[in-house]
N, C-alpha and C. Protein backbone atom coordinates (compact mmCIF):
# COMPACT_ATOMS: atom_id res chain seq x y z
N UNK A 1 1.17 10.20 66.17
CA UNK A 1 0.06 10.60 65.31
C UNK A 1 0.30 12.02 64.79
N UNK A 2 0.09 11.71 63.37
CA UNK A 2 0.39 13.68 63.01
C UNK A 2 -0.49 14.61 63.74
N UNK A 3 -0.11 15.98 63.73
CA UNK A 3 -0.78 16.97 64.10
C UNK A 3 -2.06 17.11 62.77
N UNK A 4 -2.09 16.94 61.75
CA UNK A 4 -3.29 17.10 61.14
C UNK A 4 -4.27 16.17 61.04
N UNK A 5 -3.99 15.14 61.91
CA UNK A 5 -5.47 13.92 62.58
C UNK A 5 -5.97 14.93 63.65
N UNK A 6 -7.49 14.74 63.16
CA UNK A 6 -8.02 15.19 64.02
C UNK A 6 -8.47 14.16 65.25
N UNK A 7 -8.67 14.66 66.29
CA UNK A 7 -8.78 13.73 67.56
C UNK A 7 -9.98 14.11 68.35
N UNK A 8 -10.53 13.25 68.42
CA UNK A 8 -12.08 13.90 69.09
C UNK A 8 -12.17 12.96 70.73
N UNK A 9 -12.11 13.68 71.91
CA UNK A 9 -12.35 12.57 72.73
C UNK A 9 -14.24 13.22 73.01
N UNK A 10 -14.96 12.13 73.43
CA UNK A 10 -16.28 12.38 74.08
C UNK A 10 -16.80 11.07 74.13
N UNK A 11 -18.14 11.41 74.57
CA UNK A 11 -19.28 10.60 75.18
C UNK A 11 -20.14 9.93 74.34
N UNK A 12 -20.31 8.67 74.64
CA UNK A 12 -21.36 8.00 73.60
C UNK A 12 -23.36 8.63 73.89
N UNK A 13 -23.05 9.34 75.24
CA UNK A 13 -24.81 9.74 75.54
C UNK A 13 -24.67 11.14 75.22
N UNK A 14 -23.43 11.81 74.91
CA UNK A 14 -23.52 13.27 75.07
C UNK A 14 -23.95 13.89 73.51
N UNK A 15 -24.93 14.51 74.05
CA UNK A 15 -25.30 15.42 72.47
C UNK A 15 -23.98 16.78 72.23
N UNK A 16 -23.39 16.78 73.37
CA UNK A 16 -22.35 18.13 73.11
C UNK A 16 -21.36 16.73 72.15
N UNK A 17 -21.21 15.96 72.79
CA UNK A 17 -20.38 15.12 72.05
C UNK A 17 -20.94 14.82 70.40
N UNK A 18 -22.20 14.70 70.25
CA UNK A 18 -22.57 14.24 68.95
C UNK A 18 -22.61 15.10 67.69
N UNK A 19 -22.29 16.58 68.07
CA UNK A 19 -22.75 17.81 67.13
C UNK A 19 -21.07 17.93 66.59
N UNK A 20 -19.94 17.91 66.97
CA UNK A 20 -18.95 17.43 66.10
C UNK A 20 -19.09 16.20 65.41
N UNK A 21 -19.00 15.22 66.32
CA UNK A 21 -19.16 13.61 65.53
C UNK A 21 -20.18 14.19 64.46
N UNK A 22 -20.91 14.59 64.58
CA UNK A 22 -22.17 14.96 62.94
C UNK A 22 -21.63 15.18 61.92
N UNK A 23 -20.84 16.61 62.47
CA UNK A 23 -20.00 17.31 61.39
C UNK A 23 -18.92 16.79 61.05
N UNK A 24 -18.33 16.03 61.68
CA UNK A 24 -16.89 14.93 61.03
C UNK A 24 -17.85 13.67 60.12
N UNK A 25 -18.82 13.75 60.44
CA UNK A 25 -18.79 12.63 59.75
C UNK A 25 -19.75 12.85 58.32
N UNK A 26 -20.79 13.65 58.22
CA UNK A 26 -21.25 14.94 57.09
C UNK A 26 -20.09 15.06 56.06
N UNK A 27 -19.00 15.41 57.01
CA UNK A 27 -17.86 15.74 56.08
C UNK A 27 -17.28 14.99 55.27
N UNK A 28 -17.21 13.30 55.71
CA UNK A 28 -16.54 12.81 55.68
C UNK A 28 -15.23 12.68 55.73
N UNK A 29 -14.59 13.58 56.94
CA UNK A 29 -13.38 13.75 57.08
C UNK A 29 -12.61 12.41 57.93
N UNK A 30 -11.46 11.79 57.83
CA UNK A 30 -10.84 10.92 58.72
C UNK A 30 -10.61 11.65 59.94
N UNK A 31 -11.18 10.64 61.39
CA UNK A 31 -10.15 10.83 62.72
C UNK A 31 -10.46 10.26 63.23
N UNK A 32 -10.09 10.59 64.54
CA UNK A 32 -9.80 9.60 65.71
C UNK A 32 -10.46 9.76 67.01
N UNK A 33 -11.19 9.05 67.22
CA UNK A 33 -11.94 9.19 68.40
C UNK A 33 -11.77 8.50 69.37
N UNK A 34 -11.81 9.38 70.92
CA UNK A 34 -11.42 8.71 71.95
C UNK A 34 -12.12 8.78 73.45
N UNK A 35 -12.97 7.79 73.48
CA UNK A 35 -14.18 7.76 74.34
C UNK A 35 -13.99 8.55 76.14
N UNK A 36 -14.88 8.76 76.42
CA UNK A 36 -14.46 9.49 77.69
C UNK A 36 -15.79 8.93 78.51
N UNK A 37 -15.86 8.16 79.66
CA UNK A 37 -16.77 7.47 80.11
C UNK A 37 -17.72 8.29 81.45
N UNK A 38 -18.68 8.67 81.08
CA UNK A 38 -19.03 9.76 81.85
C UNK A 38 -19.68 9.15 82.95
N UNK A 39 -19.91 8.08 82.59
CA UNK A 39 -20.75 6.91 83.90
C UNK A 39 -20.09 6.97 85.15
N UNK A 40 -18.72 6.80 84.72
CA UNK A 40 -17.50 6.40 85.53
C UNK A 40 -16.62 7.67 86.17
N UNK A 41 -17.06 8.61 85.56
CA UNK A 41 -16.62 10.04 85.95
C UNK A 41 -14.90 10.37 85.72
N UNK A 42 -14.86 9.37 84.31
CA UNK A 42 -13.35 9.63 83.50
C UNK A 42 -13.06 10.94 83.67
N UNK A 43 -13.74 12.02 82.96
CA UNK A 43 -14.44 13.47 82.61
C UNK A 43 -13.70 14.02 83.87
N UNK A 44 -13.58 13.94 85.44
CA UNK A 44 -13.54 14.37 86.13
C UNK A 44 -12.10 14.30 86.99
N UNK A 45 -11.36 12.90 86.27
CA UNK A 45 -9.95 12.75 86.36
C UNK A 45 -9.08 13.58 86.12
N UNK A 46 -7.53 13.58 86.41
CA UNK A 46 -6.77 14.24 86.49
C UNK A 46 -5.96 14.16 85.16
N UNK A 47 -6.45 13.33 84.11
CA UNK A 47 -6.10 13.02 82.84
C UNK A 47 -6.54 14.39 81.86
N UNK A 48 -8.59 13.94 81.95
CA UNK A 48 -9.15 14.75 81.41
C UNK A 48 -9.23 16.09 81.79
N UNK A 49 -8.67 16.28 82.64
CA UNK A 49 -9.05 17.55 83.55
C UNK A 49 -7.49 18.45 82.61
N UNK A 50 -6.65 17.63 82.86
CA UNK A 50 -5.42 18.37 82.12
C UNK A 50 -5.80 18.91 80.57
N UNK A 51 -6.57 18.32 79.99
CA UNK A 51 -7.14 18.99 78.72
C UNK A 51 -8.51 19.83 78.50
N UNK A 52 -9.08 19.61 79.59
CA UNK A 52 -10.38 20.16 79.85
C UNK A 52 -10.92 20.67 80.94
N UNK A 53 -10.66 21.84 81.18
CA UNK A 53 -10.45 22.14 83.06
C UNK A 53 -11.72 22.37 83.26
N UNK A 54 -12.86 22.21 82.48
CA UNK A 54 -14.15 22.35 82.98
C UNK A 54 -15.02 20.94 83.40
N UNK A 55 -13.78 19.66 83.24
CA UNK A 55 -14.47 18.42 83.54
C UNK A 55 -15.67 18.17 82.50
N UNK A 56 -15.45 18.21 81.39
CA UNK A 56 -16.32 18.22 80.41
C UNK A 56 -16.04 17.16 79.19
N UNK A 57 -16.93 16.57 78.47
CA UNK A 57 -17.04 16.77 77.08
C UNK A 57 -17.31 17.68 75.69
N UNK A 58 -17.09 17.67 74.61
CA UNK A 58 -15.72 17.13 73.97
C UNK A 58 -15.00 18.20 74.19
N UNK A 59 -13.63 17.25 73.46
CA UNK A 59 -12.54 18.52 73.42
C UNK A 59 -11.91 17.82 72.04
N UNK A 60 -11.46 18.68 70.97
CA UNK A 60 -11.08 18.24 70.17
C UNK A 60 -9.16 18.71 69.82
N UNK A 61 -8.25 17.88 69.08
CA UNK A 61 -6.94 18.44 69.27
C UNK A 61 -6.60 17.52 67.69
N UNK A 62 -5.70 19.28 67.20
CA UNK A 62 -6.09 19.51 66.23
C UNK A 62 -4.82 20.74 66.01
N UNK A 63 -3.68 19.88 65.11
CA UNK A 63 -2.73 20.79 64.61
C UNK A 63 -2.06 21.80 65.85
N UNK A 64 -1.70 21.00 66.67
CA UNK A 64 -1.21 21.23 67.90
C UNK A 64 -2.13 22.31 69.27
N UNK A 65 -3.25 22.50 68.48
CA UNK A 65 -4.33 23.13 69.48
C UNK A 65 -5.01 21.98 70.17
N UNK A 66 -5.77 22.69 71.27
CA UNK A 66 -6.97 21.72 72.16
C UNK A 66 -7.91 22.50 72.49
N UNK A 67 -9.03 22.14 71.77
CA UNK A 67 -10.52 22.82 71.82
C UNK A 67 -11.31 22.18 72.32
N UNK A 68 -12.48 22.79 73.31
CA UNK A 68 -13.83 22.70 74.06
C UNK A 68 -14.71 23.47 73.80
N UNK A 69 -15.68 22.70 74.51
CA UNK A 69 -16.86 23.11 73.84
C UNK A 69 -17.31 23.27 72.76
N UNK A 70 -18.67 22.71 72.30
CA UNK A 70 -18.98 21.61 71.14
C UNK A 70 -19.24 23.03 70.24
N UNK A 71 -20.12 24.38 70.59
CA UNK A 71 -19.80 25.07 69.69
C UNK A 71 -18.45 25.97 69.05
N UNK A 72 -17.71 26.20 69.86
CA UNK A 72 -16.60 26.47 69.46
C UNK A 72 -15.69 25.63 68.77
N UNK A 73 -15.98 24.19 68.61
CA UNK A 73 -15.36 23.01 67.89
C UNK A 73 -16.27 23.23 66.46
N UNK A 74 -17.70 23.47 66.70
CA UNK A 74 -17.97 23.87 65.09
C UNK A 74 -17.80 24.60 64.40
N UNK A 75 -17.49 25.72 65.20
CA UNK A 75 -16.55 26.99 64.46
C UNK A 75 -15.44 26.77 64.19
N UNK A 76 -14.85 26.11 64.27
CA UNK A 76 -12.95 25.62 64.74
C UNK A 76 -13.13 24.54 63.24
N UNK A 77 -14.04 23.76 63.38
CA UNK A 77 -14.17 23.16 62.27
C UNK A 77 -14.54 23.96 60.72
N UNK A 78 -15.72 24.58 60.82
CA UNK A 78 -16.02 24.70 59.49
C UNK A 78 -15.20 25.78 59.28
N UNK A 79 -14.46 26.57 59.65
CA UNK A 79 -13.20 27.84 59.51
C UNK A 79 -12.33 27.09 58.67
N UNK A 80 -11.41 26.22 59.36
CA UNK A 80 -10.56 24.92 59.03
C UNK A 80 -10.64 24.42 58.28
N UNK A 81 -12.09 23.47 57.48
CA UNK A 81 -12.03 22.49 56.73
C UNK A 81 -12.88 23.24 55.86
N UNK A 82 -13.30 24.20 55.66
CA UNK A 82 -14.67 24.93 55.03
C UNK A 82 -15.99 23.96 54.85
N UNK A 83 -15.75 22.85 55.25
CA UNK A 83 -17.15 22.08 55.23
C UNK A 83 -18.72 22.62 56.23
N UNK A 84 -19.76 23.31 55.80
CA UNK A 84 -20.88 23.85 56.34
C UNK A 84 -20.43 25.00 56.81
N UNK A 85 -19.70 25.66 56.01
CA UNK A 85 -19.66 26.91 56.47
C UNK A 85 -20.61 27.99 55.15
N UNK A 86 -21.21 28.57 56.05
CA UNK A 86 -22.50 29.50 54.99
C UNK A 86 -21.32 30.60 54.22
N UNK A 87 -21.78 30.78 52.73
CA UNK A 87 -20.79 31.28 51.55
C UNK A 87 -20.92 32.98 52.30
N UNK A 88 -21.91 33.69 52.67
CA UNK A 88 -21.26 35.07 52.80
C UNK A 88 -21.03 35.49 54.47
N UNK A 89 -20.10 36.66 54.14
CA UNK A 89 -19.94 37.07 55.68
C UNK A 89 -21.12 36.81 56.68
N UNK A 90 -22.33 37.75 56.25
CA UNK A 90 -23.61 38.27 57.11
C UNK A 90 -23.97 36.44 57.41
N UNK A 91 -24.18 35.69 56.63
CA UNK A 91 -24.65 33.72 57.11
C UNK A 91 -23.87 33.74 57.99
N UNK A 92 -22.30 33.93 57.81
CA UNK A 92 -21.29 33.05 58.47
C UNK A 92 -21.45 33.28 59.50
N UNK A 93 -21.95 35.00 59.99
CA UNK A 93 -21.89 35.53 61.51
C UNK A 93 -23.34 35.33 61.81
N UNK A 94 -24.57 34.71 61.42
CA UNK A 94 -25.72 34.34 61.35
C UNK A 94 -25.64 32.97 62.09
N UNK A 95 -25.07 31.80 61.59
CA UNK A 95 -24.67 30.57 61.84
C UNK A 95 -24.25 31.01 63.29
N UNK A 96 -22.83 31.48 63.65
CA UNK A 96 -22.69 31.13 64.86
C UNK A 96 -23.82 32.30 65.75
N UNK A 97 -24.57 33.12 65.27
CA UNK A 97 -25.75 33.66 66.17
C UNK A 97 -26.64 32.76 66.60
N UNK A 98 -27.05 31.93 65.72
CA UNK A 98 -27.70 30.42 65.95
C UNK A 98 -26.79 29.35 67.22
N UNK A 99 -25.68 29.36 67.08
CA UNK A 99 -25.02 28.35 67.85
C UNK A 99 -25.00 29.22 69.17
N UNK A 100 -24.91 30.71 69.38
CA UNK A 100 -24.90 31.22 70.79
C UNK A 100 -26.22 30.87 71.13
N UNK A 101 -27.56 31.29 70.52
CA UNK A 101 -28.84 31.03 70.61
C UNK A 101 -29.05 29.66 71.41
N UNK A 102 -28.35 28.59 70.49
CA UNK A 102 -28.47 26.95 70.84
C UNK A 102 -28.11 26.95 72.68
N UNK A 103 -26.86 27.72 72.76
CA UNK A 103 -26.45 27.60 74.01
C UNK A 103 -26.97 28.12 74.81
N UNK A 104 -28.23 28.89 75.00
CA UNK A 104 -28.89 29.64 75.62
C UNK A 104 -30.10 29.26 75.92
N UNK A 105 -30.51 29.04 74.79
CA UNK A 105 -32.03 28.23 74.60
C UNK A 105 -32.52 26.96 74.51
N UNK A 106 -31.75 26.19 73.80
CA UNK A 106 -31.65 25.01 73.35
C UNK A 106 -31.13 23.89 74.31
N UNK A 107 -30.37 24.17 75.50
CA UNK A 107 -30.12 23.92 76.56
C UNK A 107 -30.71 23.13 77.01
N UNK A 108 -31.95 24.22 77.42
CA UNK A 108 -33.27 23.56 78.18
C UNK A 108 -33.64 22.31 77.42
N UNK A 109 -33.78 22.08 76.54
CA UNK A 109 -33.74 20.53 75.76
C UNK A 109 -32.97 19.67 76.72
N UNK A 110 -31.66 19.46 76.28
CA UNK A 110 -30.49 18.80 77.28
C UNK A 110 -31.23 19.06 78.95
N UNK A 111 -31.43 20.17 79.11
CA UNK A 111 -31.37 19.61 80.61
C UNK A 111 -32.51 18.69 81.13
N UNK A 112 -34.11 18.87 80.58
CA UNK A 112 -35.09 18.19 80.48
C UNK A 112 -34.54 16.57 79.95
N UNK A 113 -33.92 16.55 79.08
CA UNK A 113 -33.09 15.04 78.87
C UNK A 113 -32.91 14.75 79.86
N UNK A 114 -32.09 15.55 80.38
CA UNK A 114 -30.68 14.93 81.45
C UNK A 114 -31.69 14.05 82.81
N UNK A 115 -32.09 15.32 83.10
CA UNK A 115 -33.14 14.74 84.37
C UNK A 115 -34.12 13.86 84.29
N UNK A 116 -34.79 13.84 83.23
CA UNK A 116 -35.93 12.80 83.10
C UNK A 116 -35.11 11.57 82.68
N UNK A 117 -34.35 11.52 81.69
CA UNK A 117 -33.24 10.38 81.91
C UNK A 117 -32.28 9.75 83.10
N UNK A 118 -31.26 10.48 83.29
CA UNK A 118 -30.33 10.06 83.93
C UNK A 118 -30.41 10.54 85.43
N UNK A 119 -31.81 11.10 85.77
CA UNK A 119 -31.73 11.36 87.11
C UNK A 119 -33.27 11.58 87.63
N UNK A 120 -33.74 10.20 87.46
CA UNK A 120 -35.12 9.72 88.02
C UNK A 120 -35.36 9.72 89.47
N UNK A 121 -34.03 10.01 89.71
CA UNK A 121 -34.29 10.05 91.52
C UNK A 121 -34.67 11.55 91.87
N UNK A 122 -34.75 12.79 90.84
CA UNK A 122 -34.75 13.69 91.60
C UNK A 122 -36.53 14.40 91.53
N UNK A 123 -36.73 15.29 91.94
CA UNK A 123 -38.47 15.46 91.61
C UNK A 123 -38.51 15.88 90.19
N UNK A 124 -39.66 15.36 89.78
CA UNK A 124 -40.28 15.58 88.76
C UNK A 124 -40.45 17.32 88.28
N UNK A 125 -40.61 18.18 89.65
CA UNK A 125 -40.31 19.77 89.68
C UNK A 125 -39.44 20.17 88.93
N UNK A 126 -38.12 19.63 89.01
CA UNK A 126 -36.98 20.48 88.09
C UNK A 126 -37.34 20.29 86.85
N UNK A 127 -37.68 18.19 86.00
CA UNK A 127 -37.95 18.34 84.87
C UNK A 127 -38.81 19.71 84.31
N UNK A 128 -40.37 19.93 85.02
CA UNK A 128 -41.01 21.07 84.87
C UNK A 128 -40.82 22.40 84.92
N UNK A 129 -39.31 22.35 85.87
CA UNK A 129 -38.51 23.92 85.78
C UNK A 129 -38.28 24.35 84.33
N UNK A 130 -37.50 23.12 83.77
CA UNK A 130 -37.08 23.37 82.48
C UNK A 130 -37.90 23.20 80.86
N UNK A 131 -38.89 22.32 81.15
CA UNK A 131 -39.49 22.25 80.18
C UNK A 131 -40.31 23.45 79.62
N UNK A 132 -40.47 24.21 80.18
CA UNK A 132 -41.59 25.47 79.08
C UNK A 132 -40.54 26.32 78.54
N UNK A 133 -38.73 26.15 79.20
CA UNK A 133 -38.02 26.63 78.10
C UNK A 133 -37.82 25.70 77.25
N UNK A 134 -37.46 24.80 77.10
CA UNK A 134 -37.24 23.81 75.95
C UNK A 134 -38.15 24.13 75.09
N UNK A 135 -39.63 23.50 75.51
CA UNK A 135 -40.83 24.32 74.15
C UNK A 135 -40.32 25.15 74.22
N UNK A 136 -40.46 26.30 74.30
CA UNK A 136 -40.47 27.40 73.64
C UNK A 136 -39.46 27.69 72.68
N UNK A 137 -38.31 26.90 72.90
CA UNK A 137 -37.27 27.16 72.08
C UNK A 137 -37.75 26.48 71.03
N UNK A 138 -37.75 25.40 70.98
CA UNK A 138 -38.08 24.06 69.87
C UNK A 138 -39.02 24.98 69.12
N UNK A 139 -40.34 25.81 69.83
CA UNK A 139 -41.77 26.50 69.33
C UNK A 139 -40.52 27.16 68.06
N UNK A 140 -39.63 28.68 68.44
CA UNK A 140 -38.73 29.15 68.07
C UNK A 140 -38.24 28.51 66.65
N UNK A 141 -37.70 27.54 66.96
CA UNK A 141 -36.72 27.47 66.18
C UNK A 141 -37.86 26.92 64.67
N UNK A 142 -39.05 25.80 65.33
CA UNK A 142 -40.13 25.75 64.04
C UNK A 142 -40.57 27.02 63.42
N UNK A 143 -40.75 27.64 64.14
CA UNK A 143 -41.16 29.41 63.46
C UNK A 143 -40.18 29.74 62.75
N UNK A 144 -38.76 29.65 62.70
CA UNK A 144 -37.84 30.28 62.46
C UNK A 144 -38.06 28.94 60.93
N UNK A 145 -38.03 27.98 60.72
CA UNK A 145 -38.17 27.05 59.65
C UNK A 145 -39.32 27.75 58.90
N UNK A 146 -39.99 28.26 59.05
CA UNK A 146 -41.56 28.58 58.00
C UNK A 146 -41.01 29.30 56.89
N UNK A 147 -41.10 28.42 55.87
CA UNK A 147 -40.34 28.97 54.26
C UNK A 147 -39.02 28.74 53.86
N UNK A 148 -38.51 27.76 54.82
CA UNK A 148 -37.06 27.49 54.70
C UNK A 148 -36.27 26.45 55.03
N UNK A 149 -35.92 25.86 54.17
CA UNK A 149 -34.95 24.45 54.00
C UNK A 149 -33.68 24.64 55.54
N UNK A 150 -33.55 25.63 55.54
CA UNK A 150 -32.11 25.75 56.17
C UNK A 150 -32.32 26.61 57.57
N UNK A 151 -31.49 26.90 58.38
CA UNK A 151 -31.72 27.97 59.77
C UNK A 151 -30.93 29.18 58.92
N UNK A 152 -30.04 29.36 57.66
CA UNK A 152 -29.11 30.32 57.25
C UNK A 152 -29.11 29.60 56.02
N UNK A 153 -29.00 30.44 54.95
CA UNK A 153 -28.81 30.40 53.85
C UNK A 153 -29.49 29.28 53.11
N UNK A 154 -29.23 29.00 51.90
CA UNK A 154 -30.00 27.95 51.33
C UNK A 154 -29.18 26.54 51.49
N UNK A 155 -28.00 26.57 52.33
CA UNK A 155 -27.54 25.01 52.46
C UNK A 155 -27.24 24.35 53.30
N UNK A 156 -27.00 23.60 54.63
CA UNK A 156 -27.05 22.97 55.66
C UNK A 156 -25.68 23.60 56.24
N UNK A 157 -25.62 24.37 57.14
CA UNK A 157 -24.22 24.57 57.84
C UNK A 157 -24.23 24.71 59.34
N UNK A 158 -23.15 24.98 60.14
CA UNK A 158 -22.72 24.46 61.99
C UNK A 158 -24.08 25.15 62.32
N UNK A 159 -24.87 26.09 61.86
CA UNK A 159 -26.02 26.01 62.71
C UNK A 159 -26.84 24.65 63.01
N UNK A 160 -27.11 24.27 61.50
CA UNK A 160 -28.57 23.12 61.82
C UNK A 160 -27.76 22.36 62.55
N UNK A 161 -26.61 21.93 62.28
CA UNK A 161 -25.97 21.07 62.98
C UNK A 161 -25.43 21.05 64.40
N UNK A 162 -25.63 22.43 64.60
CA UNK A 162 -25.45 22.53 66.61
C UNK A 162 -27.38 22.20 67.15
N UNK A 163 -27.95 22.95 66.31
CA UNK A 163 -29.07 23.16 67.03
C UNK A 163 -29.82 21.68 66.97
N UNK A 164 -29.44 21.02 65.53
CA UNK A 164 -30.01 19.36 65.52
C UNK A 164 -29.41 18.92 67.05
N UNK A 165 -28.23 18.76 66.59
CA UNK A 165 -27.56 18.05 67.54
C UNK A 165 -28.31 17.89 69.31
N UNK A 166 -28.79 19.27 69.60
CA UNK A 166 -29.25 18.69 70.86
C UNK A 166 -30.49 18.60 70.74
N UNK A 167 -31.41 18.84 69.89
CA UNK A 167 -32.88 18.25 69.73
C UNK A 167 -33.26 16.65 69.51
N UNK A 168 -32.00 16.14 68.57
CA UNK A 168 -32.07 15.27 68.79
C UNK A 168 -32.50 14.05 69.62
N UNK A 169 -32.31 14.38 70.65
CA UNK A 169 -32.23 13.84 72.49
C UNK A 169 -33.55 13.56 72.78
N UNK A 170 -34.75 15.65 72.35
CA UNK A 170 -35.95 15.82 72.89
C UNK A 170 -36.85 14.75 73.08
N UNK A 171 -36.42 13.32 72.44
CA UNK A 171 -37.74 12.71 72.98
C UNK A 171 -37.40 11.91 73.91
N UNK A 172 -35.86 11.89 74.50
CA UNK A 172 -35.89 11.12 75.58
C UNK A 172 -36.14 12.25 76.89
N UNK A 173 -36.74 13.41 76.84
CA UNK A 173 -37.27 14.25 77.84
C UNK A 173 -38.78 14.58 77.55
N UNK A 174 -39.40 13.61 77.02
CA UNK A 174 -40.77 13.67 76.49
C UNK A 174 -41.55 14.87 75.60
N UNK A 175 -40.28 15.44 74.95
CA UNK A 175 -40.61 16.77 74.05
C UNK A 175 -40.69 16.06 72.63
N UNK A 176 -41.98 16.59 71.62
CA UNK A 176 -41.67 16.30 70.69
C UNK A 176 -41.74 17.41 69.71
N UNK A 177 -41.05 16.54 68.06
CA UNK A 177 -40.72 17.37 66.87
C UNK A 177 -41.49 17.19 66.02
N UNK A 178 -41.81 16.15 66.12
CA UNK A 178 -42.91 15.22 65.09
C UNK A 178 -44.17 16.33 65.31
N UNK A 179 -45.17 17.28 66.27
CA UNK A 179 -45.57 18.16 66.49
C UNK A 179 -45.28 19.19 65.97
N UNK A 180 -44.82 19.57 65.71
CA UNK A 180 -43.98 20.67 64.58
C UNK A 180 -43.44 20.72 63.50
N UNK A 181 -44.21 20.88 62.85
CA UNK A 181 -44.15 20.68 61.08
C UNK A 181 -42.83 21.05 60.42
N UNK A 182 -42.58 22.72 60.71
CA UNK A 182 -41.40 22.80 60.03
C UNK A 182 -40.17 22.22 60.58
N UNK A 183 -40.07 22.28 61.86
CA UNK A 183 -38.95 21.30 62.44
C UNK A 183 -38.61 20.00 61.94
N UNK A 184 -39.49 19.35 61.87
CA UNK A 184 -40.09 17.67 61.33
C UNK A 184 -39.29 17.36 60.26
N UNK A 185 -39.67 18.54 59.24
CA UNK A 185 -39.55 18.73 57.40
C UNK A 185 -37.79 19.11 57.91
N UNK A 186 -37.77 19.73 58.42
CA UNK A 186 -35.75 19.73 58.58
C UNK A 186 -35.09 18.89 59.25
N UNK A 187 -35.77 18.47 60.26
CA UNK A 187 -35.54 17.07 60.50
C UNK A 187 -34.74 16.01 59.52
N UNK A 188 -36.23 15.56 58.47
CA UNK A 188 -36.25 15.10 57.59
C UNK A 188 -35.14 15.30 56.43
N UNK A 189 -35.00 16.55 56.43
CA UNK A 189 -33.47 16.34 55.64
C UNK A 189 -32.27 16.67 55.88
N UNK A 190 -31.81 16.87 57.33
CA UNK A 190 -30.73 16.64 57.84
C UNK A 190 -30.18 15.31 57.56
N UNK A 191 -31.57 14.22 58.01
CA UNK A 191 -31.52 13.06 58.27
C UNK A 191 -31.10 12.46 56.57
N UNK A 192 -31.27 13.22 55.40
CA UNK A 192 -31.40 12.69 54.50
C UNK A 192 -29.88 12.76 53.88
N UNK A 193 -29.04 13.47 54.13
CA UNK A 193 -27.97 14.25 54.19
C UNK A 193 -26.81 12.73 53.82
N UNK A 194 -25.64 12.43 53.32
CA UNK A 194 -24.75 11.60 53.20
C UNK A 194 -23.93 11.72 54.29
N UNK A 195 -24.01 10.35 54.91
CA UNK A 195 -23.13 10.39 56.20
C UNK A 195 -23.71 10.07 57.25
N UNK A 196 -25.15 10.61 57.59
CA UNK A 196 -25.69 11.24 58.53
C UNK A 196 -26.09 9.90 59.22
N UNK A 197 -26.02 10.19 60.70
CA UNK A 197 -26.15 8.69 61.40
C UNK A 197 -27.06 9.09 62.77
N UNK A 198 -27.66 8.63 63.34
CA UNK A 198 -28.40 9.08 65.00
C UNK A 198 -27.15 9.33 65.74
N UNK A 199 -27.21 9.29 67.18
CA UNK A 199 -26.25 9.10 67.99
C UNK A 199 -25.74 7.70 68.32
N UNK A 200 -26.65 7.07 68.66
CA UNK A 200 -26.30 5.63 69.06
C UNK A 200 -26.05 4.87 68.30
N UNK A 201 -26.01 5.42 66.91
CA UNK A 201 -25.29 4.48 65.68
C UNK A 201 -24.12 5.44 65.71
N UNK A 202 -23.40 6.33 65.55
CA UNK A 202 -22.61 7.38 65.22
C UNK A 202 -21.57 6.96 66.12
N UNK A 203 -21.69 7.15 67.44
CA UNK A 203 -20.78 7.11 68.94
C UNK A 203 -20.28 6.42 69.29
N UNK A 204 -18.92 5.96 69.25
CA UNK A 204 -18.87 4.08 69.63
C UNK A 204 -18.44 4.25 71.01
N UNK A 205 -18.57 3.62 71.81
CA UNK A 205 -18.21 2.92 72.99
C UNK A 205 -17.07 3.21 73.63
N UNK A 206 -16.15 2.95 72.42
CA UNK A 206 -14.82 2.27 72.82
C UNK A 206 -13.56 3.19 72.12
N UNK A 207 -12.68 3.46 72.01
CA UNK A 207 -12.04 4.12 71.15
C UNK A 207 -11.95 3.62 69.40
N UNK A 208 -11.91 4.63 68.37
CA UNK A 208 -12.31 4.06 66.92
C UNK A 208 -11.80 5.08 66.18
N UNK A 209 -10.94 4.50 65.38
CA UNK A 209 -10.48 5.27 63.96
C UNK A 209 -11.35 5.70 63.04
N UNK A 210 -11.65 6.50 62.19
CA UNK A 210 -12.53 6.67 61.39
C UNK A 210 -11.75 6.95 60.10
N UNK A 211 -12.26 6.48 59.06
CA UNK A 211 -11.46 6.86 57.57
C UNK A 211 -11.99 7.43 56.69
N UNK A 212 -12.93 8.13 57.03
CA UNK A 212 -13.69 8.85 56.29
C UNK A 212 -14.18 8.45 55.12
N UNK A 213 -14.44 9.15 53.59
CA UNK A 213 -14.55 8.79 52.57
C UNK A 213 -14.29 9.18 51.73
């Protein structure tokens, strides 16, 4: 396979996994995706581990590099392909202020997922550890929408698309967006965007070529 296919391995439940898949597929760029089964604790093998020493999803490889972590793959991307990258310096370093933000704040989303989903066995306490950060971020980021189509500049770039990416999830941790107007309204046109797919339509299963458009 040439070095200029891009190669995406990740998770069909992972939102770190879905915020590239967004942006590859927004783009409509061709690649190659290659599932990593987190059920099964692939992630934690001596395969994945050789490309990803944090036992993680995604990692993307790419013109003889290998990148982790989903925001540094959106930087890696829109640098690369210039697709959603905001036109002046001050956006561009704005955007990824948003994607450190995401990783800080936005978190608490994912982890309220994680537990109220995939780990019903544990107390209901931790979900509640994490949830008044999640609001508050989500509160955040609607405030930060009041008067504005975009999180940076006037056109969709790796911000909305890190910070969508794990809100996405919020209602399988009983948080909602639909409550929040300006969130909702960007919501609404992320969603409206060419390309643009949920997760569980987006993610396949199994390993899958993509040919872009």
């Amino acid at each position: 396979m040439s070095d200029e296919r891009l190669v995406l391995h990740g998770s069909f439940t992972s939102s770190s996994s879905y915020k590239p898949m967004l942006f590859l597929a927004l783009s409509g760029l061709p690649f190659s995706f290659r599932t990593v089964n987190l059920k099964n604790g692939v992630q934690k093998e001596a395969a994945h581990l050789a490309i990803n020493r944090y036992g993680q999803v995604p990692v993307l490889h790419h013109r003889g590099l290998t990148l982790v972590m989903s925001n540094v793959i959106l930087d890696y991307l829109a640098r690369t392909t210039g697709h959603f990258e905001p036109k002046t310096e001050q956006h561009r370093w704005q955007a990824r202020e948003w994607l450190s933000w995401e990783n800080d704040a936005l978190t608490n989303v994912a982890r309220v997922r994680h537990f109220a989903r995939f780990r019903p066995d544990v107390s209901q306490d931790i979900v509640n550890f994490f949830r008044p950060g999640a609001e508050a971020a989500l509160d955040f980021a609607d405030k930060s929408l009041a008067g504005r189509d975009w999180l940076v500049g006037d056109a969709c770039s790796i911000a909305d698309i890190g910070c969508w990416g794990r809100m996405v999830f919020a209602h399988e941790g009983g948080l909602s967006i639909d409550s929040r107007p300006n969130l909702a309204a960007w919501r609404d046109r992320i969603k409206a965007l060419p390309g643009f797919a949920l997760p569980y339509d987006l993610i396949p299963k199994k390993d899958t070529e993509f040919e872009g458009r």
